[in-house]
N, C-alpha and C. Protein backbone atom coordinates (compact mmCIF):
# COMPACT_ATOMS: atom_id res chain seq x y z
N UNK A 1 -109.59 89.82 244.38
CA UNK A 1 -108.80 89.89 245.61
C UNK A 1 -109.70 89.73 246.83
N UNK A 2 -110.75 90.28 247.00
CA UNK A 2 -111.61 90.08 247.99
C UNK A 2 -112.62 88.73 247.92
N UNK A 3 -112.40 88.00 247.06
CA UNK A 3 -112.96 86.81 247.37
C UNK A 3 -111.77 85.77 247.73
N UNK A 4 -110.72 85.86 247.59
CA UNK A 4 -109.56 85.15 247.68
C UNK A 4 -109.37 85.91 249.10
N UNK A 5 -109.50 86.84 250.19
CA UNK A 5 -109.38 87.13 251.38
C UNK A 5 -110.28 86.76 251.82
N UNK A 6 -111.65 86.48 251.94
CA UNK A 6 -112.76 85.76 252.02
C UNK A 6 -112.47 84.42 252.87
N UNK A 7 -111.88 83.76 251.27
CA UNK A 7 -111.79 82.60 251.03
C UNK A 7 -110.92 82.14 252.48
N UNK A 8 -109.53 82.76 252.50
CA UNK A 8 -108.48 82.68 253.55
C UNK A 8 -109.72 82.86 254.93
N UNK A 9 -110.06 83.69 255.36
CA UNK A 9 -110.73 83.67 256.42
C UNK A 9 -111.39 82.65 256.94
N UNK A 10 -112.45 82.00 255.79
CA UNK A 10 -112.78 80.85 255.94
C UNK A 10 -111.97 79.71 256.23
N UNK A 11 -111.28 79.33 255.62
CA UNK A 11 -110.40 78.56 255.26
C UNK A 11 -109.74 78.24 257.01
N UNK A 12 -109.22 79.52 257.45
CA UNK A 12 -108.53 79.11 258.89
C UNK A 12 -109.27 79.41 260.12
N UNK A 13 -110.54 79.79 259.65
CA UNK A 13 -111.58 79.72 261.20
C UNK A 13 -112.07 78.34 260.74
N UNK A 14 -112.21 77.77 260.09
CA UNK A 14 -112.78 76.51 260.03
C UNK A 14 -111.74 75.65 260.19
N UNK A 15 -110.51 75.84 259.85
CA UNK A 15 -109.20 74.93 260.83
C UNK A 15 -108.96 75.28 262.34
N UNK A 16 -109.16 76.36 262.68
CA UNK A 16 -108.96 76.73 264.34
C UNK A 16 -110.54 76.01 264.82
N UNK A 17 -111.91 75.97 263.82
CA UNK A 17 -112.84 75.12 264.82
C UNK A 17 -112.57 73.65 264.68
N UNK A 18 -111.89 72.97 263.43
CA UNK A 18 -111.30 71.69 263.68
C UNK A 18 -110.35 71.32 265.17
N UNK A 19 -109.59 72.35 265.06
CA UNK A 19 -108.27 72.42 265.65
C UNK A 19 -109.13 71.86 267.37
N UNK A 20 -110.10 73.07 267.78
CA UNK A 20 -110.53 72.97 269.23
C UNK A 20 -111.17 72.04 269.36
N UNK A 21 -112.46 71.33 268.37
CA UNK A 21 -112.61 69.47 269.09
C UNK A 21 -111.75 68.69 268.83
N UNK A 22 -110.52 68.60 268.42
CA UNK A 22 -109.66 67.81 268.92
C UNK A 22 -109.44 67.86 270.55
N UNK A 23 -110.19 68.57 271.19
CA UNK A 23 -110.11 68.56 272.10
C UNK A 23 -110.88 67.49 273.24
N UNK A 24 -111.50 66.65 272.39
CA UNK A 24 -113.00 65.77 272.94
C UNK A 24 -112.55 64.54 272.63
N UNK A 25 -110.94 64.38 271.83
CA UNK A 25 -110.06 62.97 272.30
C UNK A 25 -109.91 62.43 272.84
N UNK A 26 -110.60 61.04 272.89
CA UNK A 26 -110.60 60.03 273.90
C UNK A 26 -111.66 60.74 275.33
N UNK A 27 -112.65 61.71 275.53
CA UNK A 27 -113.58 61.91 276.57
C UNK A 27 -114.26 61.34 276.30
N UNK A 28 -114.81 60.69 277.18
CA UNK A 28 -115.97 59.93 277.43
C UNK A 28 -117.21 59.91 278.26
N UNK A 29 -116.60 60.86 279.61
CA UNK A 29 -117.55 61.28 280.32
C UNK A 29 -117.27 62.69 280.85
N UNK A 30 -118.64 63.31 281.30
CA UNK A 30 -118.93 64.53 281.40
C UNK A 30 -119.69 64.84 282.27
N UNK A 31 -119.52 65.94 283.28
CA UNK A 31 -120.28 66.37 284.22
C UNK A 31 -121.86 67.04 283.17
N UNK A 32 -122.59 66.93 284.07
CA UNK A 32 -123.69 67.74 283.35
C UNK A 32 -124.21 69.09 284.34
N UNK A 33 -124.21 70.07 283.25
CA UNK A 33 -124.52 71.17 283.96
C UNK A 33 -125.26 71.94 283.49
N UNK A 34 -126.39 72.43 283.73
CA UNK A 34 -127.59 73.49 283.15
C UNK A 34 -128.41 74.22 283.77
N UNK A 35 -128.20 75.19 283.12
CA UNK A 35 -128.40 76.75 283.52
C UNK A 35 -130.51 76.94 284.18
N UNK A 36 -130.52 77.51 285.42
CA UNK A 36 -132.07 76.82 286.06
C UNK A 36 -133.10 77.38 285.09
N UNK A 37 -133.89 77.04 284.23
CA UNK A 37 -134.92 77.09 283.90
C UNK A 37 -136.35 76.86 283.97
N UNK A 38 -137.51 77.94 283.71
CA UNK A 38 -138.81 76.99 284.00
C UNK A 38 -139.56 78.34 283.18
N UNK A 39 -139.85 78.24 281.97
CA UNK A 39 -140.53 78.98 281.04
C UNK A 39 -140.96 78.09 280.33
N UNK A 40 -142.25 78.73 279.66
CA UNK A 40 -142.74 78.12 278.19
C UNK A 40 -142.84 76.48 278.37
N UNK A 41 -143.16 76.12 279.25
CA UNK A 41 -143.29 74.56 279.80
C UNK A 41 -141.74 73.67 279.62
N UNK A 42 -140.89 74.68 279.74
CA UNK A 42 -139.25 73.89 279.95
C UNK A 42 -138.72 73.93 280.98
N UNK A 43 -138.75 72.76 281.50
CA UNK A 43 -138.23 72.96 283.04
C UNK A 43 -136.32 72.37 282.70
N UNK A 44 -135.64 72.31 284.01
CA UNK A 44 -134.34 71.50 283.49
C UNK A 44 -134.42 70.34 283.56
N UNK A 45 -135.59 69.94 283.72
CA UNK A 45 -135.86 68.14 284.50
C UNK A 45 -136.09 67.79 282.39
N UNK A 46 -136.97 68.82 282.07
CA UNK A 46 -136.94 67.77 280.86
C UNK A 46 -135.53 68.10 279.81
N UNK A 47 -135.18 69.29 279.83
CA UNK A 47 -133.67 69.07 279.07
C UNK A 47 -132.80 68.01 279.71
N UNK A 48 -132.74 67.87 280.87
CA UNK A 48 -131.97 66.57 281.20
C UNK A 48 -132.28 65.39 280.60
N UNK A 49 -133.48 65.04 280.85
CA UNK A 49 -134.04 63.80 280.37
C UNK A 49 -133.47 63.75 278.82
N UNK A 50 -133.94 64.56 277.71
CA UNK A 50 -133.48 64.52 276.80
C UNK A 50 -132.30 64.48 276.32
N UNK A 51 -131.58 65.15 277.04
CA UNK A 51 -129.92 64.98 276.96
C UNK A 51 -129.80 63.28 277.16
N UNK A 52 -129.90 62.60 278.18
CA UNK A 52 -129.95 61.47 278.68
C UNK A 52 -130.03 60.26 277.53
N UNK A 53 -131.71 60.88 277.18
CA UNK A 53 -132.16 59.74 276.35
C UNK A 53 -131.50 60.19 275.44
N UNK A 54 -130.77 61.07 274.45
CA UNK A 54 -129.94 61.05 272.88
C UNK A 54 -128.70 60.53 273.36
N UNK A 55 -128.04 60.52 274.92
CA UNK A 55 -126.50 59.71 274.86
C UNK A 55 -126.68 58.56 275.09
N UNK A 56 -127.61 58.00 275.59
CA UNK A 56 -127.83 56.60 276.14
C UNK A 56 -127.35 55.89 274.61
N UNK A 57 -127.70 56.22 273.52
CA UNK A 57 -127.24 55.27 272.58
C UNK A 57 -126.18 55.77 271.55
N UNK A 58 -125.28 56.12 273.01
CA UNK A 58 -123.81 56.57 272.33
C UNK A 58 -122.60 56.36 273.50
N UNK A 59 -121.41 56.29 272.83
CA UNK A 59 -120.49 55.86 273.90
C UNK A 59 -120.59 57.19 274.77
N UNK A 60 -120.85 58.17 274.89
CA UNK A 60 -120.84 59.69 276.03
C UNK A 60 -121.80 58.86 276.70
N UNK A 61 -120.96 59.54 277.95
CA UNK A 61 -122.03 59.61 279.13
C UNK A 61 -121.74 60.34 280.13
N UNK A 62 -123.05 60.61 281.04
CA UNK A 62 -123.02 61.16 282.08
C UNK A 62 -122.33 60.87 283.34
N UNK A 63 -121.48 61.65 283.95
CA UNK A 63 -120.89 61.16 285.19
C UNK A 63 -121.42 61.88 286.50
N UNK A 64 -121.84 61.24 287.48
CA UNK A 64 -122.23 62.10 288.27
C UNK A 64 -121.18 62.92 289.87
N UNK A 65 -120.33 62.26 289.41
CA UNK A 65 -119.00 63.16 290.48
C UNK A 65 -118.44 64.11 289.39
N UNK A 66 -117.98 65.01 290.32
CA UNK A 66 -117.12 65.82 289.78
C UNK A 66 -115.99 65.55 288.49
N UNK A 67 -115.93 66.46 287.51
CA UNK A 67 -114.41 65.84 286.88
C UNK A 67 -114.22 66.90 286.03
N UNK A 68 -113.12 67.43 285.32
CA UNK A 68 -112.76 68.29 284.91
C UNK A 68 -113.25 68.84 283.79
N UNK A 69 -113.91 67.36 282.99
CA UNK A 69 -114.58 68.21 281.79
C UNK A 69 -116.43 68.17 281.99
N UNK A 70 -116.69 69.53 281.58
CA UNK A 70 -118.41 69.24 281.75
C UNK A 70 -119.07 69.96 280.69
N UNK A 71 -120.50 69.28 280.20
CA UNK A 71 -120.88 69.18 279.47
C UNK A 71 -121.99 70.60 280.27
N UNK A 72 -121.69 71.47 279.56
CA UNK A 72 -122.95 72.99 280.15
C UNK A 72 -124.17 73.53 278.94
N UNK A 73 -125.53 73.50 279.33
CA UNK A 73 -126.07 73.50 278.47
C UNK A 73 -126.53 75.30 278.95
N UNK A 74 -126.91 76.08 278.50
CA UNK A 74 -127.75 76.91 278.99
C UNK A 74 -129.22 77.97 278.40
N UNK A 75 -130.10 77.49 278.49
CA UNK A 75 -131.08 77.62 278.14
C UNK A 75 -132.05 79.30 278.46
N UNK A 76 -132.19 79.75 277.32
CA UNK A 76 -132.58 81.37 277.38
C UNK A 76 -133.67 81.14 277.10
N UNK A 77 -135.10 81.68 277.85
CA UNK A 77 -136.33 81.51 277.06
C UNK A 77 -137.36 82.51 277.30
N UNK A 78 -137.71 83.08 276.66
CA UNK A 78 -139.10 84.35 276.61
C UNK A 78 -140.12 84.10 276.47
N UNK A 79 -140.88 84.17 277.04
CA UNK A 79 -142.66 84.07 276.93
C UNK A 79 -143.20 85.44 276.75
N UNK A 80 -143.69 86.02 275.78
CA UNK A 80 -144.91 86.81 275.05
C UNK A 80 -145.49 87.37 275.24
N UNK A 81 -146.58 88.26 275.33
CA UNK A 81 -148.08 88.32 275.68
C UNK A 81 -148.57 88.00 274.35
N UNK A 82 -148.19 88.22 273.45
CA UNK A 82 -149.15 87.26 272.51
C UNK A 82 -148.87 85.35 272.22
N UNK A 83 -148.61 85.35 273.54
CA UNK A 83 -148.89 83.45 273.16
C UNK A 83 -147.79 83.08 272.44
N UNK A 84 -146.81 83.68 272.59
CA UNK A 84 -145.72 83.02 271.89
C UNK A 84 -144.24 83.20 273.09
N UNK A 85 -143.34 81.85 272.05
CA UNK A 85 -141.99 81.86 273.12
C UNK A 85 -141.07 82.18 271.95
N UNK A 86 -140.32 81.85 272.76
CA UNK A 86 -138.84 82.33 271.62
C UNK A 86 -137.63 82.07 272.90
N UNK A 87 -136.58 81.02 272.26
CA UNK A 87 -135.30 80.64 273.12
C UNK A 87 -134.09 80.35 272.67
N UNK A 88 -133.02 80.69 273.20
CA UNK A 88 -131.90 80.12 272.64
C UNK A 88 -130.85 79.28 273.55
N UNK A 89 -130.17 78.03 273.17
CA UNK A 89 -129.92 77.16 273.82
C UNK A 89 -128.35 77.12 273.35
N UNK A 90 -127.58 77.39 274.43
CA UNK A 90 -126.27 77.21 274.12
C UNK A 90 -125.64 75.88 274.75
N UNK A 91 -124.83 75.40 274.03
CA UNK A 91 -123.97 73.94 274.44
C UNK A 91 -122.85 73.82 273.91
N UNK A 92 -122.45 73.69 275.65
CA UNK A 92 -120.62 73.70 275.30
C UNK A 92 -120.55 72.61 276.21
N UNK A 93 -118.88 72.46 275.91
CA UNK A 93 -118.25 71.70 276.69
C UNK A 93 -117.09 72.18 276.77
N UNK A 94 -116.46 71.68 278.29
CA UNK A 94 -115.45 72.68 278.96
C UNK A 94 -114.43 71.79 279.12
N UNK A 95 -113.22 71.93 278.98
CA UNK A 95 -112.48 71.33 279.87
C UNK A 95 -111.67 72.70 280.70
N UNK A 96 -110.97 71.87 281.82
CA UNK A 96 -110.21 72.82 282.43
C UNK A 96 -108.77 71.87 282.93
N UNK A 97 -108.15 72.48 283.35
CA UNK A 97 -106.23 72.67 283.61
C UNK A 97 -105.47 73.35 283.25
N UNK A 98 -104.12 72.85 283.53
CA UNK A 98 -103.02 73.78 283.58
C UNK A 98 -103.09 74.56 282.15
N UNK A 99 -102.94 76.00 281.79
CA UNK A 99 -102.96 76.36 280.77
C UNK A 99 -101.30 77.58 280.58
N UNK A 100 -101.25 78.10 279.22
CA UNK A 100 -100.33 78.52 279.55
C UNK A 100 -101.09 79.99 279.06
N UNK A 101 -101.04 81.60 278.64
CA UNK A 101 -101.49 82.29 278.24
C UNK A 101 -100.62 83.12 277.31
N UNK A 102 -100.50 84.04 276.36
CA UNK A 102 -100.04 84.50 275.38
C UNK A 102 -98.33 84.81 275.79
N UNK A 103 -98.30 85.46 277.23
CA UNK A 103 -97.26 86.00 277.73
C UNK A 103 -96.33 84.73 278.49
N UNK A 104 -96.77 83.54 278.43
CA UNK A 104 -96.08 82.33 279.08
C UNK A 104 -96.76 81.96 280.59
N UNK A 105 -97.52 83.04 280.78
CA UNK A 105 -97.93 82.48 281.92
C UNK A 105 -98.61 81.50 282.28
N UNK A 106 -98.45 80.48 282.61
CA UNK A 106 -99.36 79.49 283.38
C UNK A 106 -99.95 79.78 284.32
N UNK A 107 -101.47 79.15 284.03
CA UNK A 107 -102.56 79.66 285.12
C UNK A 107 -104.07 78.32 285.23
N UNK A 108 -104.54 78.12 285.84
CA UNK A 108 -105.26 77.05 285.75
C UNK A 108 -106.64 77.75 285.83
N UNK A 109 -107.48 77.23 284.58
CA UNK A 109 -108.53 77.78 284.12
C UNK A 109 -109.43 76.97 283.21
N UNK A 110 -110.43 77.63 283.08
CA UNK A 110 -111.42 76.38 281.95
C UNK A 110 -111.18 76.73 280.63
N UNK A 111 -111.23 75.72 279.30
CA UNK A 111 -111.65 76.10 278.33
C UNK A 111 -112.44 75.75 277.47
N UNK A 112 -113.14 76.10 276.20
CA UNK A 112 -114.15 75.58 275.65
C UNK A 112 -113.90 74.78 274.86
N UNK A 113 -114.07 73.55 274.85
CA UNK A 113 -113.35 72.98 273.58
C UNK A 113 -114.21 72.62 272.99
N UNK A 114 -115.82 72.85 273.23
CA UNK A 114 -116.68 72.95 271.87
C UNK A 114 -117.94 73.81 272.62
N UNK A 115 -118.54 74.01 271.21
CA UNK A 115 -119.65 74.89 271.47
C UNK A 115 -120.42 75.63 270.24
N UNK A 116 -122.03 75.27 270.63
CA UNK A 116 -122.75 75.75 269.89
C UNK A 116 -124.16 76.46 270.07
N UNK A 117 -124.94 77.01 269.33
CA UNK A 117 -126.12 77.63 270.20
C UNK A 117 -126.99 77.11 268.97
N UNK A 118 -128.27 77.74 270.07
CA UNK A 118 -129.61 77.62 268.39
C UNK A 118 -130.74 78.67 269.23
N UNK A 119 -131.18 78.67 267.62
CA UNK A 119 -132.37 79.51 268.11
C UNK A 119 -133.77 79.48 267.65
N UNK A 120 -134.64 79.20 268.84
CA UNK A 120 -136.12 78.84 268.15
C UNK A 120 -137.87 79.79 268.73
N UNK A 121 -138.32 80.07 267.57
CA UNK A 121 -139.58 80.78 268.24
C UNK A 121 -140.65 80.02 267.43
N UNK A 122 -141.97 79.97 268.83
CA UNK A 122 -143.06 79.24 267.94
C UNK A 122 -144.10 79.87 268.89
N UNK A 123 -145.49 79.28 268.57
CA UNK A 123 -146.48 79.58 269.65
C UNK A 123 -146.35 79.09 270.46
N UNK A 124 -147.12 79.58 271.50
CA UNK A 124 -146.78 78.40 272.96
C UNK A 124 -147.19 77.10 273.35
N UNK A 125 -148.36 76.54 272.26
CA UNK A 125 -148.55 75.06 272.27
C UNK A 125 -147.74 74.43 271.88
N UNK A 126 -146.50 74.66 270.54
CA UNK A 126 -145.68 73.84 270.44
C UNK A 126 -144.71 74.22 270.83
N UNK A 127 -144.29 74.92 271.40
CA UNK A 127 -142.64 75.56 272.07
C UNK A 127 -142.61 74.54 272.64
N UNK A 128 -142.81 73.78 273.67
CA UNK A 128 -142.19 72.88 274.98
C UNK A 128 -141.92 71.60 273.73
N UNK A 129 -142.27 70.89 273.09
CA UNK A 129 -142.05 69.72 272.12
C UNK A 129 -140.79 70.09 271.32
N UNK A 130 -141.47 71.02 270.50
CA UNK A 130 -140.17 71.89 269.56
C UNK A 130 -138.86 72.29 269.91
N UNK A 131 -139.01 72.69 271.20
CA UNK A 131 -137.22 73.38 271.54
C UNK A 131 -136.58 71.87 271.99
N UNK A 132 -137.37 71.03 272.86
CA UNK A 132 -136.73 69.84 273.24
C UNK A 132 -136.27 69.21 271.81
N UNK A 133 -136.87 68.94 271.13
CA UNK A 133 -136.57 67.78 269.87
C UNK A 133 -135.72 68.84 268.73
N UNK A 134 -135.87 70.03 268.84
CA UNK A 134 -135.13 70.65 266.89
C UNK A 134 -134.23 72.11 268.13
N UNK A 135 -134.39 71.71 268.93
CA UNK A 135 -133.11 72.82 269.94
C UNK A 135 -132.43 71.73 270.48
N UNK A 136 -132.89 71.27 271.42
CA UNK A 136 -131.46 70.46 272.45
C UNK A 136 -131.39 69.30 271.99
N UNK A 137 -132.48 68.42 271.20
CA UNK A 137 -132.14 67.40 269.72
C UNK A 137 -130.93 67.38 269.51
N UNK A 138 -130.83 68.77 268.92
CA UNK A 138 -130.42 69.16 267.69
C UNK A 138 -128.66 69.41 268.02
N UNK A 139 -128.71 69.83 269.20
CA UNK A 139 -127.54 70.47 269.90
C UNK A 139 -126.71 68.99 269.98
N UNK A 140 -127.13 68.13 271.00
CA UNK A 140 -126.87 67.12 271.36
C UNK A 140 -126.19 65.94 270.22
N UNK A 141 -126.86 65.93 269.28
CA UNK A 141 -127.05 64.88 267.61
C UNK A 141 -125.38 65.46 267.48
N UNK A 142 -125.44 67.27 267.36
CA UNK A 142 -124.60 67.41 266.63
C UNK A 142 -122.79 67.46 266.99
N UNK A 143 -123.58 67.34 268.82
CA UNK A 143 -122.15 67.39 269.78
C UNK A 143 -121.87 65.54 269.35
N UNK A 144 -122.43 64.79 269.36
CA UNK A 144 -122.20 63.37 269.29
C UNK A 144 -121.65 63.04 268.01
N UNK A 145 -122.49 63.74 266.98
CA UNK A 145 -121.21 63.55 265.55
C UNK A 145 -120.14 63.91 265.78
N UNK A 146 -120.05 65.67 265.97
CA UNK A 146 -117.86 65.95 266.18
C UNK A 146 -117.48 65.17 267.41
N UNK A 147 -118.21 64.75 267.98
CA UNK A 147 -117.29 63.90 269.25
C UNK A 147 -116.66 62.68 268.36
N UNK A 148 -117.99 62.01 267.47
CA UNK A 148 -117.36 60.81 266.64
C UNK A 148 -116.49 61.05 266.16
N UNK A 149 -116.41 61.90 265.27
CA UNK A 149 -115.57 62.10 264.42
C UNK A 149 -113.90 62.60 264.76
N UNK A 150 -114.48 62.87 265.60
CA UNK A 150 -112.59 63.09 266.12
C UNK A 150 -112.29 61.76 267.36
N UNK A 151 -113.17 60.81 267.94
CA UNK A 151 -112.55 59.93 268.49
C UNK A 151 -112.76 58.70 267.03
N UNK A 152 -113.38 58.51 265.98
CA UNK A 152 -113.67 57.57 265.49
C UNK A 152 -112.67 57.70 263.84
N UNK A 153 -112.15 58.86 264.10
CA UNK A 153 -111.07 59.23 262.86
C UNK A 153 -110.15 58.29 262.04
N UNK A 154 -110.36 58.26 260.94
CA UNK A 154 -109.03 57.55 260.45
C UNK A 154 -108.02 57.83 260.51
N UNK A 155 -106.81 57.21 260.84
CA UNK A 155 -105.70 57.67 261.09
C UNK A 155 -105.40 57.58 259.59
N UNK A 156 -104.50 58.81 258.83
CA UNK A 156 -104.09 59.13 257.84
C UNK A 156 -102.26 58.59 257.34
């Protein structure tokens, strides 16, 4: 019985996280937004860049006016006294409008329609290489697959 309640749990949090990138249908562009950083040799100049260079060879892209959906990265990072970092990098994407809420109310607000984090510790010679390429890499790779996959879907 308790692996068969398990099972159910799984089963419909992994349809309610299907359910919310359906939300990245047909987007194409995205404000970019990230949280100010400058630790462990990560400034936001190079998470940008990197963001940049992994969409450049994908239909996403960056928009630089305003627009309702935005792409928010936000970057946590600790430096040591023993020579080491340790960070965690969250990435979502937002949309916002008219919404309605449990009780019927309509109210205009943001929501997440995806999102993920990671988390990485190393010494401090390779932290600045490492979090860029196997953290916001990593983040980025994996926002561009579910984006594919729900604009590049077979229709059934």
């Amino acid at each position: 019985m308790r692996v068969f309640i398990i099972f159910l749990v799984l089963v419909f949090s992994l349809q309610s996280w299907t359910k919310a990138e359906e939300g990245l249908k047909n987007l194409k562009e995205f404000d970019l937004i990230i949280e100010k950083t400058n630790s462990c040799g990560i400034t936001n100049t190079n998470i940008e860049r990197e963001i940049r260079y992994l969409l450049s060879n994908s239909p996403v892209a960056i928009k630089e006016d305003i627009s309702i959906e935005a792409m928010y990265v936000r970057p946590t990072i600790l430096e040591f006294k023993d020579f080491r970092c340790s960070g965690y990098a969250a990435f979502e994407i937002w949309g916002g409008g008219y919404m309605k809420n449990s009780a019927g109310v309509e109210y205009f607000g943001k929501q997440s329609i995806y999102n993920k984090g990671f988390i990485y510790s190393s010494a401090h010679e390779d932290f600045r290489k490492n979090f860029l390429d196997q953290v916001i890499g990593t983040l980025v790779k994996d926002f561009i697959v579910a984006w594919k996959s729900v604009n590049y879907a077979q229709d059934s």
